[in-house]
C-alpha atoms as a PDB file:
ATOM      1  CA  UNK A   1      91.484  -0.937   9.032  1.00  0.00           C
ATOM      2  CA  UNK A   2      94.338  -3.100   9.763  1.00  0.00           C
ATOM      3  CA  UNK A   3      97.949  -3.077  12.191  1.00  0.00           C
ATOM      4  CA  UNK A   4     101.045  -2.390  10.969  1.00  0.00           C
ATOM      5  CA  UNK A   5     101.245  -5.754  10.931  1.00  0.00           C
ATOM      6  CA  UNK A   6     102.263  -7.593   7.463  1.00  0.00           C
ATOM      7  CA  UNK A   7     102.843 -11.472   8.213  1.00  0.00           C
ATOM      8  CA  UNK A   8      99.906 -13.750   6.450  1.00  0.00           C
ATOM      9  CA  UNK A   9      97.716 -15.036   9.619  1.00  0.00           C
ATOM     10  CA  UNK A  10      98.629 -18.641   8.220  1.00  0.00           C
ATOM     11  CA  UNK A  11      99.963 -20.870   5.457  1.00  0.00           C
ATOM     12  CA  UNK A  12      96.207 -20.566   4.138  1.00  0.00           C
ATOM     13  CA  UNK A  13      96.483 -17.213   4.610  1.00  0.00           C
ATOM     14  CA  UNK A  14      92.752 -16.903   6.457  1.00  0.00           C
ATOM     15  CA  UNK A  15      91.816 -13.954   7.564  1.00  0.00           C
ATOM     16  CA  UNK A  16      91.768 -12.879  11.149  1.00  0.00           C
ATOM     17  CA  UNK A  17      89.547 -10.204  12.735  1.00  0.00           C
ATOM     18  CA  UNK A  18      89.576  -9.032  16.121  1.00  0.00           C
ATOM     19  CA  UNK A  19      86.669  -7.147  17.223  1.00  0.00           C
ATOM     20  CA  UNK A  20      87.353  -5.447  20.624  1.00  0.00           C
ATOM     21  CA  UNK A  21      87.481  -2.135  21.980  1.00  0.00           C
ATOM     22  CA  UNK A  22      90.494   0.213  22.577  1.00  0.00           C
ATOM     23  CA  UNK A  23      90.034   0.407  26.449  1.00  0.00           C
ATOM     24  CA  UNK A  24      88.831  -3.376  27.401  1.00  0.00           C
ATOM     25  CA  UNK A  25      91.712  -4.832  29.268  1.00  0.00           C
ATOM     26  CA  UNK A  26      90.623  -8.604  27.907  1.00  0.00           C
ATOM     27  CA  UNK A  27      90.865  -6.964  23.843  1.00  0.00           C
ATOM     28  CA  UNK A  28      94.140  -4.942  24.749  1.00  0.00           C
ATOM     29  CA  UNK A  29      95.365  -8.428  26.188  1.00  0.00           C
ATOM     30  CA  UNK A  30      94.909  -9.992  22.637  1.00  0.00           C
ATOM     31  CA  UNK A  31      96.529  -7.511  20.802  1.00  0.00           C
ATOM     32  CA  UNK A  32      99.319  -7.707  22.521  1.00  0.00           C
ATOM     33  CA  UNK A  33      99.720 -11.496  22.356  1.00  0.00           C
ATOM     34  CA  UNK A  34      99.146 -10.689  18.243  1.00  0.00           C
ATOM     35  CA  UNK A  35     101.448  -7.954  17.846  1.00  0.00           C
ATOM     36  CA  UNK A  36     104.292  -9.902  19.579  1.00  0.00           C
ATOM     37  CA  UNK A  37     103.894 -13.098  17.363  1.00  0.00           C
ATOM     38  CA  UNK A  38     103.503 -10.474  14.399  1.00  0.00           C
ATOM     39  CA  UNK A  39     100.146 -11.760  12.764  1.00  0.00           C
ATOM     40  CA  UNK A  40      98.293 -10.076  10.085  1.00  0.00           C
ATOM     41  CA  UNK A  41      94.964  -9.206  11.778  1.00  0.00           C
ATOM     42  CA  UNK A  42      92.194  -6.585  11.095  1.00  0.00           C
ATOM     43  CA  UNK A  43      90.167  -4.728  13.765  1.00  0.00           C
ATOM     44  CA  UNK A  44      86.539  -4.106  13.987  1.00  0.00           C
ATOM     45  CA  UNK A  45      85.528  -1.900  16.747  1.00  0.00           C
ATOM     46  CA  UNK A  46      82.699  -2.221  19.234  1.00  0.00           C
ATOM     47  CA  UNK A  47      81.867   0.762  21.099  1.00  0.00           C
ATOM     48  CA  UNK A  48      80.952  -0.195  24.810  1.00  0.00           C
ATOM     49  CA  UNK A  49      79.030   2.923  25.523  1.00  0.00           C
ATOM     50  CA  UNK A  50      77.873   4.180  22.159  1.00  0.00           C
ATOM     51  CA  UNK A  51      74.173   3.449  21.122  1.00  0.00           C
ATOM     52  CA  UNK A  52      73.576   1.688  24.432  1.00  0.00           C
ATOM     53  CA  UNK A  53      76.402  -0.119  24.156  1.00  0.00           C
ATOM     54  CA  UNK A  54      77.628  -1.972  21.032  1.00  0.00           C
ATOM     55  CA  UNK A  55      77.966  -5.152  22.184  1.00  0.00           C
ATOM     56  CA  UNK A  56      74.625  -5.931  23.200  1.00  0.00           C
ATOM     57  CA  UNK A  57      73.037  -5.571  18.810  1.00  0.00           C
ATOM     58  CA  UNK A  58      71.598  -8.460  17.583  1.00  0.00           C
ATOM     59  CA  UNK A  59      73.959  -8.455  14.800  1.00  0.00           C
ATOM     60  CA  UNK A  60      77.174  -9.134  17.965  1.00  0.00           C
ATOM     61  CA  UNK A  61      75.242 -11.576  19.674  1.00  0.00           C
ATOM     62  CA  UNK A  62      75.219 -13.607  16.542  1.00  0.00           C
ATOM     63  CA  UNK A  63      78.952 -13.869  16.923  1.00  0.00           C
ATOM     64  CA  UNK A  64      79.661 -13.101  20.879  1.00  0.00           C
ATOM     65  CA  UNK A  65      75.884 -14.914  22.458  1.00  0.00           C
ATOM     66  CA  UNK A  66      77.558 -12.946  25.623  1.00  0.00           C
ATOM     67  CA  UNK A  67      77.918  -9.704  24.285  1.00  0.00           C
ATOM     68  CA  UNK A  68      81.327  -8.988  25.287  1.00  0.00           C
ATOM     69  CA  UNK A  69      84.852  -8.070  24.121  1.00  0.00           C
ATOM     70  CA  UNK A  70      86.945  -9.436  22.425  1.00  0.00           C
ATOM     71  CA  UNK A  71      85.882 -12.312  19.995  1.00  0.00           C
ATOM     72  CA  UNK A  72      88.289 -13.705  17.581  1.00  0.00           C
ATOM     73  CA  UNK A  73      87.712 -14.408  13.901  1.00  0.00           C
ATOM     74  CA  UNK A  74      90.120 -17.147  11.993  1.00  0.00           C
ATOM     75  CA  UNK A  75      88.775 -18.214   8.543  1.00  0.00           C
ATOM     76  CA  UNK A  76      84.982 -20.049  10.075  1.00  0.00           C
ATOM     77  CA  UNK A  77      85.640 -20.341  13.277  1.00  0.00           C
ATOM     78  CA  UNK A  78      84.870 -17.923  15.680  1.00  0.00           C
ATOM     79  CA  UNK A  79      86.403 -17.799  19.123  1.00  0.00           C
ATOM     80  CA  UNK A  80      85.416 -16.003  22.302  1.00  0.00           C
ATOM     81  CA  UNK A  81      86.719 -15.767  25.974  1.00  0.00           C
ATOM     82  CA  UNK A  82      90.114 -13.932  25.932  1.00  0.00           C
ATOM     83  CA  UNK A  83      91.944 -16.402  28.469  1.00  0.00           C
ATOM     84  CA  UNK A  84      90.801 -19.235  25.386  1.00  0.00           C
ATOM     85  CA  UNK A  85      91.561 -16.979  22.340  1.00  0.00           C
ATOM     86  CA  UNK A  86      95.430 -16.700  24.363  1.00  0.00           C
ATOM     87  CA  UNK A  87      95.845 -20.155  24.148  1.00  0.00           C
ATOM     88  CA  UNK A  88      94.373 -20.739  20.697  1.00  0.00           C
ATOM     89  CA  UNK A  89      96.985 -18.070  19.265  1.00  0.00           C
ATOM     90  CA  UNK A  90     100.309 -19.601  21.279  1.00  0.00           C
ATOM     91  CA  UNK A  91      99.245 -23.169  19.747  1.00  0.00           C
ATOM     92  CA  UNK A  92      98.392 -21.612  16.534  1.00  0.00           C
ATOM     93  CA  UNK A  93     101.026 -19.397  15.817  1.00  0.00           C
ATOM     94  CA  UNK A  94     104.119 -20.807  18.553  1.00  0.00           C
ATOM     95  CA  UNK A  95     106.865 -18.163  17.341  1.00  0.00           C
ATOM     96  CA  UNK A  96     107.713 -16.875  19.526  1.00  0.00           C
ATOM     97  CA  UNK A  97     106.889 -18.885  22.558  1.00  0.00           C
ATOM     98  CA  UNK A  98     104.228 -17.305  24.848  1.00  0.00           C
ATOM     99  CA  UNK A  99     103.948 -20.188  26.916  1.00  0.00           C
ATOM    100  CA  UNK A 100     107.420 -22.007  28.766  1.00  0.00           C
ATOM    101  CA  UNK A 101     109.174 -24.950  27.463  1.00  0.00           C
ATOM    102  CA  UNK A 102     108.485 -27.188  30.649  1.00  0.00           C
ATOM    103  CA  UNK A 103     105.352 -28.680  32.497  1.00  0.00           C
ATOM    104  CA  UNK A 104     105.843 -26.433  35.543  1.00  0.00           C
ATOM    105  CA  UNK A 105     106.546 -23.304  33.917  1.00  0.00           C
ATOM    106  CA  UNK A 106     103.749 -23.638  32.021  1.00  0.00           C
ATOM    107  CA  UNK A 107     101.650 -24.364  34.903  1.00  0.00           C
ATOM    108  CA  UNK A 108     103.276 -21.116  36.871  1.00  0.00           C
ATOM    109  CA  UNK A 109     102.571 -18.561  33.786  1.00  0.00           C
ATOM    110  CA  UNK A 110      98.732 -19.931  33.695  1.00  0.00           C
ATOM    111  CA  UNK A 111      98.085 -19.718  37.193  1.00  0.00           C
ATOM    112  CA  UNK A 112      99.322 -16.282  37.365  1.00  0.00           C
ATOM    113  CA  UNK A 113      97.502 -15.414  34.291  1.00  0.00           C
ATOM    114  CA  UNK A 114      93.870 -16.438  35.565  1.00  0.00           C
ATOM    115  CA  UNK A 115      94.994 -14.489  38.518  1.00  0.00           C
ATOM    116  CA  UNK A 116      93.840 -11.495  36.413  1.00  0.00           C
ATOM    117  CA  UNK A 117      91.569 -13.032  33.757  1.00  0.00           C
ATOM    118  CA  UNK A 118      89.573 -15.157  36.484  1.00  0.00           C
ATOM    119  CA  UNK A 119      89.625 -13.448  39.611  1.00  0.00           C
ATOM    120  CA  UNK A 120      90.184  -9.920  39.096  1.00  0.00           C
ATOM    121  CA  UNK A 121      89.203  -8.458  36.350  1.00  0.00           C
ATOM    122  CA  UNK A 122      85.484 -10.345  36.103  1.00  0.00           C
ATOM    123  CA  UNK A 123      84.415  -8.507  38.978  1.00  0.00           C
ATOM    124  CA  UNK A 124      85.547  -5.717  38.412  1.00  0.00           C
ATOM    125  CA  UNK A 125      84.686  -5.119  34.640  1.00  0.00           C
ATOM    126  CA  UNK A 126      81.873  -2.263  32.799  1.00  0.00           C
ATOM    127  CA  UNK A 127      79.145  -4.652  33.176  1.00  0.00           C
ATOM    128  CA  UNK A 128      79.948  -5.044  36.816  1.00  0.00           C
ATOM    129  CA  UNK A 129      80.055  -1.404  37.618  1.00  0.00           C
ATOM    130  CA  UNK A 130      76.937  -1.040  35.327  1.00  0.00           C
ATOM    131  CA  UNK A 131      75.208  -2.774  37.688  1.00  0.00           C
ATOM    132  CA  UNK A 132      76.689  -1.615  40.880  1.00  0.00           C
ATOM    133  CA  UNK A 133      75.352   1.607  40.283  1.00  0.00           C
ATOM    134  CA  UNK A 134      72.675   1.220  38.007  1.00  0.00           C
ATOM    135  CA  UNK A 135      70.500  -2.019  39.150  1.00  0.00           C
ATOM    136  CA  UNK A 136      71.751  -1.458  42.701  1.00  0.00           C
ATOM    137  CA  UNK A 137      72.536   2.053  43.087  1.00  0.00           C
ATOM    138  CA  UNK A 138      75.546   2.234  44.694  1.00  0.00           C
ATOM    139  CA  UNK A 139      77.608   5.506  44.589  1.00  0.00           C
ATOM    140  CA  UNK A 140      80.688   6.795  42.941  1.00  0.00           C
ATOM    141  CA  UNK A 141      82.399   6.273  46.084  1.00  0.00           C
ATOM    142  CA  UNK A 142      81.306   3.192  46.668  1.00  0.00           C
ATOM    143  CA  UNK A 143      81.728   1.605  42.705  1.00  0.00           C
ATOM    144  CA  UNK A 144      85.544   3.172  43.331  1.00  0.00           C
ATOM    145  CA  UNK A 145      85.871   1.361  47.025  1.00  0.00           C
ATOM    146  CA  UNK A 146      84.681  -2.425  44.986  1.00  0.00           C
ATOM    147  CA  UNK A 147      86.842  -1.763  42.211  1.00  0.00           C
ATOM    148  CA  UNK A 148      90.359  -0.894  44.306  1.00  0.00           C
ATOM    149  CA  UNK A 149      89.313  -3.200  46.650  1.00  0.00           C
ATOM    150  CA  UNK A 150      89.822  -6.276  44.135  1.00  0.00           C
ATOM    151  CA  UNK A 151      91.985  -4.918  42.556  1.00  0.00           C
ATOM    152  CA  UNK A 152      94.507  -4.684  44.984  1.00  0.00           C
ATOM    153  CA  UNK A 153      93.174  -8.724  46.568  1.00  0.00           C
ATOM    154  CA  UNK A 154      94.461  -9.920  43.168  1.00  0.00           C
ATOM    155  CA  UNK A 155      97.681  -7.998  42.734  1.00  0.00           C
ATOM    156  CA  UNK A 156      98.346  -8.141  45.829  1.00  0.00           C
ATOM    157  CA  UNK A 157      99.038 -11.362  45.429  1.00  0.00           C
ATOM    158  CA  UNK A 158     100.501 -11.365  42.413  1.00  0.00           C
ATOM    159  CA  UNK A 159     103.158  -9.245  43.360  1.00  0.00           C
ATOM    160  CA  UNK A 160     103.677 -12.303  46.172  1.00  0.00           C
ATOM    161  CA  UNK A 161     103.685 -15.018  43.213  1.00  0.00           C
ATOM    162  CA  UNK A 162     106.356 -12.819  41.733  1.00  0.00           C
ATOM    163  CA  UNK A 163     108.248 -12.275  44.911  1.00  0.00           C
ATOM    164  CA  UNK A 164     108.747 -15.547  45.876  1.00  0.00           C
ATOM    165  CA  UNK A 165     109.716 -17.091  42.750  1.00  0.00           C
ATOM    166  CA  UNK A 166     113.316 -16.881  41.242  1.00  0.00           C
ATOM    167  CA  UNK A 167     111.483 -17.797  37.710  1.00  0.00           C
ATOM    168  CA  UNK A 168     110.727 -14.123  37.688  1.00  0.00           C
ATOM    169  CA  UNK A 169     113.148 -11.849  35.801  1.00  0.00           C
ATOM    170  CA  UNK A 170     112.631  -9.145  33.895  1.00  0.00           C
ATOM    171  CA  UNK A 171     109.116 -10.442  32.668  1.00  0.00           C
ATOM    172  CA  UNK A 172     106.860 -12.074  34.801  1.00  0.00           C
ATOM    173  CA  UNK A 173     108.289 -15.666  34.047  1.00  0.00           C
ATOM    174  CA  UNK A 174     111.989 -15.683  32.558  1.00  0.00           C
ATOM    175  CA  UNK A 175     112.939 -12.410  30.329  1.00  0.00           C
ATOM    176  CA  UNK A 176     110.690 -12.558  27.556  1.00  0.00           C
ATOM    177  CA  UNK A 177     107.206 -11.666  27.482  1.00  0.00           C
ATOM    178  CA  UNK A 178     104.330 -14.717  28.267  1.00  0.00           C
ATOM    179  CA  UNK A 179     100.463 -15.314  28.300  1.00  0.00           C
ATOM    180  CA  UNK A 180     101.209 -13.829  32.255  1.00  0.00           C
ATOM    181  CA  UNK A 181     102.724 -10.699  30.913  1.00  0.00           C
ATOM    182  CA  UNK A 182      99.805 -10.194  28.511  1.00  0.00           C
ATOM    183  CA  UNK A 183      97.008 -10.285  31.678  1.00  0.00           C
ATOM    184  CA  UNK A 184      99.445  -8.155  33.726  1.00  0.00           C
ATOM    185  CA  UNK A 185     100.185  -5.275  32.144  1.00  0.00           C
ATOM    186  CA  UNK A 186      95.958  -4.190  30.782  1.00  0.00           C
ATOM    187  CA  UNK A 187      95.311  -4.831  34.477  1.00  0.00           C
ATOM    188  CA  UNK A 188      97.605  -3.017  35.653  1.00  0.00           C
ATOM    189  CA  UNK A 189      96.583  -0.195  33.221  1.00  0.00           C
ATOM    190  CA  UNK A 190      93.133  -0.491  34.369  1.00  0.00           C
ATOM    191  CA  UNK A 191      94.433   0.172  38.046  1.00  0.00           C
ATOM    192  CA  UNK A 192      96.247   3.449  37.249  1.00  0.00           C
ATOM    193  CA  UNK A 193      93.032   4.405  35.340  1.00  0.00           C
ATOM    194  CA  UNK A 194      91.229   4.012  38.512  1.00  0.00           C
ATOM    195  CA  UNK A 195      93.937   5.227  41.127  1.00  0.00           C
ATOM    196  CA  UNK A 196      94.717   2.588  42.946  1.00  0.00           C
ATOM    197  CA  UNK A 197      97.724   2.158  45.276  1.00  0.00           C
ATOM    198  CA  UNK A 198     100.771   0.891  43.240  1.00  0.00           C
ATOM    199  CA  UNK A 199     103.106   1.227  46.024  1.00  0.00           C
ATOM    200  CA  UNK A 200     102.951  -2.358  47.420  1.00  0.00           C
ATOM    201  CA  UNK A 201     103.520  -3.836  43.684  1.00  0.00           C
ATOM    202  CA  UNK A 202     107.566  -2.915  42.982  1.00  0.00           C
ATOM    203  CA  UNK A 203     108.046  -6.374  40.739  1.00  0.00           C
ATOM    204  CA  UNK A 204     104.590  -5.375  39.095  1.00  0.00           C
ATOM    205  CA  UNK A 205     105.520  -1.843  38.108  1.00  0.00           C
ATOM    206  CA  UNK A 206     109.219  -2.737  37.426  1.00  0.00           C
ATOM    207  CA  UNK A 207     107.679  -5.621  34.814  1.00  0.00           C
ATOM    208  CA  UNK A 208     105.391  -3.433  33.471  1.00  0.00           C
ATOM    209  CA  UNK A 209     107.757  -0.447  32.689  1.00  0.00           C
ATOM    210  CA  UNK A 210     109.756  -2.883  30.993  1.00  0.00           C
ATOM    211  CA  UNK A 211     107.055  -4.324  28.717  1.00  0.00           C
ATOM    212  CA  UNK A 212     105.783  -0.808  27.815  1.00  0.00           C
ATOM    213  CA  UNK A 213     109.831  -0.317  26.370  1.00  0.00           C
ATOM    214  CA  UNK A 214     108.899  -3.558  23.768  1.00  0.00           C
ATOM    215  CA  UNK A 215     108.011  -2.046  20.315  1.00  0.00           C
ATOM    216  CA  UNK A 216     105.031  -4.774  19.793  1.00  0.00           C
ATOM    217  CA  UNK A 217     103.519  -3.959  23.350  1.00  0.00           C
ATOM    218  CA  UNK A 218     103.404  -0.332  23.167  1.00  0.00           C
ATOM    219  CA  UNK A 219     101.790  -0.398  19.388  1.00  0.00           C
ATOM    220  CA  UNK A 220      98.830  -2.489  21.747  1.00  0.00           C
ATOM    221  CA  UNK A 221      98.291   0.485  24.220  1.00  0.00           C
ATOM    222  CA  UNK A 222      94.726   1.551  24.399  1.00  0.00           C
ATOM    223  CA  UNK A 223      95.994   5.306  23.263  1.00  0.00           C
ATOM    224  CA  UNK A 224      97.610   4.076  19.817  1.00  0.00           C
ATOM    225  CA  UNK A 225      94.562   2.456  18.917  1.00  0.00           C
ATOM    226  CA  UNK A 226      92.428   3.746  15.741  1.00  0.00           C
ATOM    227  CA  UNK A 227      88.823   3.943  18.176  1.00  0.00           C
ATOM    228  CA  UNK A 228      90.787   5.651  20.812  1.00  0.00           C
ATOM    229  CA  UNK A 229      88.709   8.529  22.136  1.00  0.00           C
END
């Protein structure tokens, strides 16, 4: 099954698959980086859960040797790590710009991205839980305390990056949407999932009720998507 998407992935026209799953913040991150530089791309789904968990057959591994979500497929070459699949799509397909003009801007929209990709969401992730209350078995309570807990360390000070900066304006760097906006807003859908405390994030929840408003970004939300359950 494919997007609505109609744009060939490339002058070569390769194929590109994304195989992800509707509710993993790292695939929902991807999609939205796709759908707003309008590429062609067909999605293969890989139930987290189901059958023990999808991700973990031998026939995944031979793609993702990590068996996680998301991995990329262009043509041959296959592509894994969301934070590197972002990158590989703004040099790949630059229109529009996901990533500022200048050195320093640049530098500003990647730092806040890894915010999320590197320091929030790893701990915090299915596998992570999965072992919090599996292999260690710690309680509901307890899995919720971790989660919110990190949660709120790395938006916390996100919110403060976004504060203190007068590069921030109605997205998280400038008015259009970057590789920052595309971390923020699966995060921050993660957090509401979990009910955490939005009230110290205004500039987070006044960015992210202006990305859901972009036609491209809502077509990304976990809800719209074909394995939505």
């Amino acid at each position: 099954m494919t997007t609505e998407n109609t744009i060939p992935a490339d002058s070569n026209d390769l194929p590109i698959v994304l195989y992800g799953y509707w509710r993993s913040s790292a695939s929902y991150r991807l999609r939205i980086a796709l759908n707003l530089k309008d590429v062609d791309y067909e999605q293969r789904f890989v139930h987290l859960v189901r059958d023990g968990g999808q991700q973990h057959s031998d026939a995944y591994r031979k793609l993702n040797p990590q068996g996680q979500v998301p991995t990329l497929v262009h043509g041959e070459r296959v592509l894994t790590q969301s934070p590197a699949i972002l990158e590989y799509i703004e040099e790949t397909f630059p229109d529009p710009a996901l990533l500022p003009d200048d050195a320093g801007g640049r530098a500003r929209v990647r730092a806040l991205a890894a915010v999320i990709a590197c320091d929030t969401h790893p701990v915090n992730n299915l596998r992570v839980l999965k072992y919090l209350t599996g292999t260690l078995g710690v309680d509901e309570t307890a899995k919720l305390d971790w989660y919110r807990h990190w949660v709120a360390a790395g938006l916390d000070a996100f919110e403060t990056m976004l504060a203190e900066s007068d590069q921030t304006g109605d997205c998280c760097h400038g008015d259009a949407p970057t590789l920052a906006d595309c971390c923020l807003l699966p995060q921050v859908y993660n957090a509401r999932r979990f009910s955490c405390d939005e009230s110290g994030w205004p500039n987070i929840r006044r960015i992210c009720a202006h990305l859901e408003m972009i036609a491209a970004i809502d077509r990304a939300a976990p809800e719209k998507q074909p394995d939505a359950e």
